[in-house]
C-alpha atoms as a PDB file:
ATOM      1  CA  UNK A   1      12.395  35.370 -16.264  1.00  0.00           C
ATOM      2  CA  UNK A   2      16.081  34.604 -17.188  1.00  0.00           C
ATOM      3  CA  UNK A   3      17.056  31.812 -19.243  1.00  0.00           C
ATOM      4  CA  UNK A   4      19.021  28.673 -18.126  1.00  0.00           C
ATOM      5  CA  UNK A   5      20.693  26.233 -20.149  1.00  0.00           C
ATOM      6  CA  UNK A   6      20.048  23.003 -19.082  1.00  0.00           C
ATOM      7  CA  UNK A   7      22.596  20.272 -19.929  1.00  0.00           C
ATOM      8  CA  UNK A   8      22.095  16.087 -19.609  1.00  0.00           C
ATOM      9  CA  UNK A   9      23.225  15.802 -16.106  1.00  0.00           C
ATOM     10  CA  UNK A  10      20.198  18.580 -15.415  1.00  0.00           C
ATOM     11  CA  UNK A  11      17.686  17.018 -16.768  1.00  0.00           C
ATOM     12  CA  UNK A  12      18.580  13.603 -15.400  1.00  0.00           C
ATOM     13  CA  UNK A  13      18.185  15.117 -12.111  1.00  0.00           C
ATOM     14  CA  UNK A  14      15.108  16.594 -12.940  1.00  0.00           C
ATOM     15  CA  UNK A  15      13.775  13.263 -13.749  1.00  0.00           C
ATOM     16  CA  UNK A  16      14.955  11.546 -10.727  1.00  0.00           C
ATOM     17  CA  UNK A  17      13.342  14.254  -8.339  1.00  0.00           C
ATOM     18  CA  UNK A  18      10.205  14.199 -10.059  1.00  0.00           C
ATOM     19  CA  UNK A  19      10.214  10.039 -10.197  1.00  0.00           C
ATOM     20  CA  UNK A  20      10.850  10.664  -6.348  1.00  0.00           C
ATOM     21  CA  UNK A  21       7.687  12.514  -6.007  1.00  0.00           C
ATOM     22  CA  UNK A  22       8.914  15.811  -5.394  1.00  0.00           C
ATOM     23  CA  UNK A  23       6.859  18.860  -6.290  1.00  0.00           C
ATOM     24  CA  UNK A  24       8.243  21.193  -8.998  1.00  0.00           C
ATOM     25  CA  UNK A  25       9.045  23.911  -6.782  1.00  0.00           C
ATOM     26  CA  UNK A  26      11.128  21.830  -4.460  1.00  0.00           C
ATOM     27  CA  UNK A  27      12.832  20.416  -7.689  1.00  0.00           C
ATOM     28  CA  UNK A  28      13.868  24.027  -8.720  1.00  0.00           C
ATOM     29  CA  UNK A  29      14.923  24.912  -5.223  1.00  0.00           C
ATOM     30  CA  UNK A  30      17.083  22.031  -5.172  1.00  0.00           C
ATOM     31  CA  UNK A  31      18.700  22.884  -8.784  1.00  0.00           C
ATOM     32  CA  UNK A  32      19.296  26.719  -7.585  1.00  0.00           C
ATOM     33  CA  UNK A  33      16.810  27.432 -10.683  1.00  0.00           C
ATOM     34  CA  UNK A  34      14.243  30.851  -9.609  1.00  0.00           C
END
């Protein structure tokens, strides 16, 4: 599994998708993250 650095503007999105509902799979799809 590589490693990704995440900055702020990352994790704010993360936050936002997962507020939304989303699943975690569709939030990494939606980041580009494997």
């Amino acid at each position: 599994m590589a490693r990704r650095t995440l900055n702020v503007v990352d994790v704010t999105e993360i936050l936002v998708h997962w507020h939304a509902g989303r699943s975690l799979s569709e939030i990494a799809e939606s980041l580009g993250v494997n």
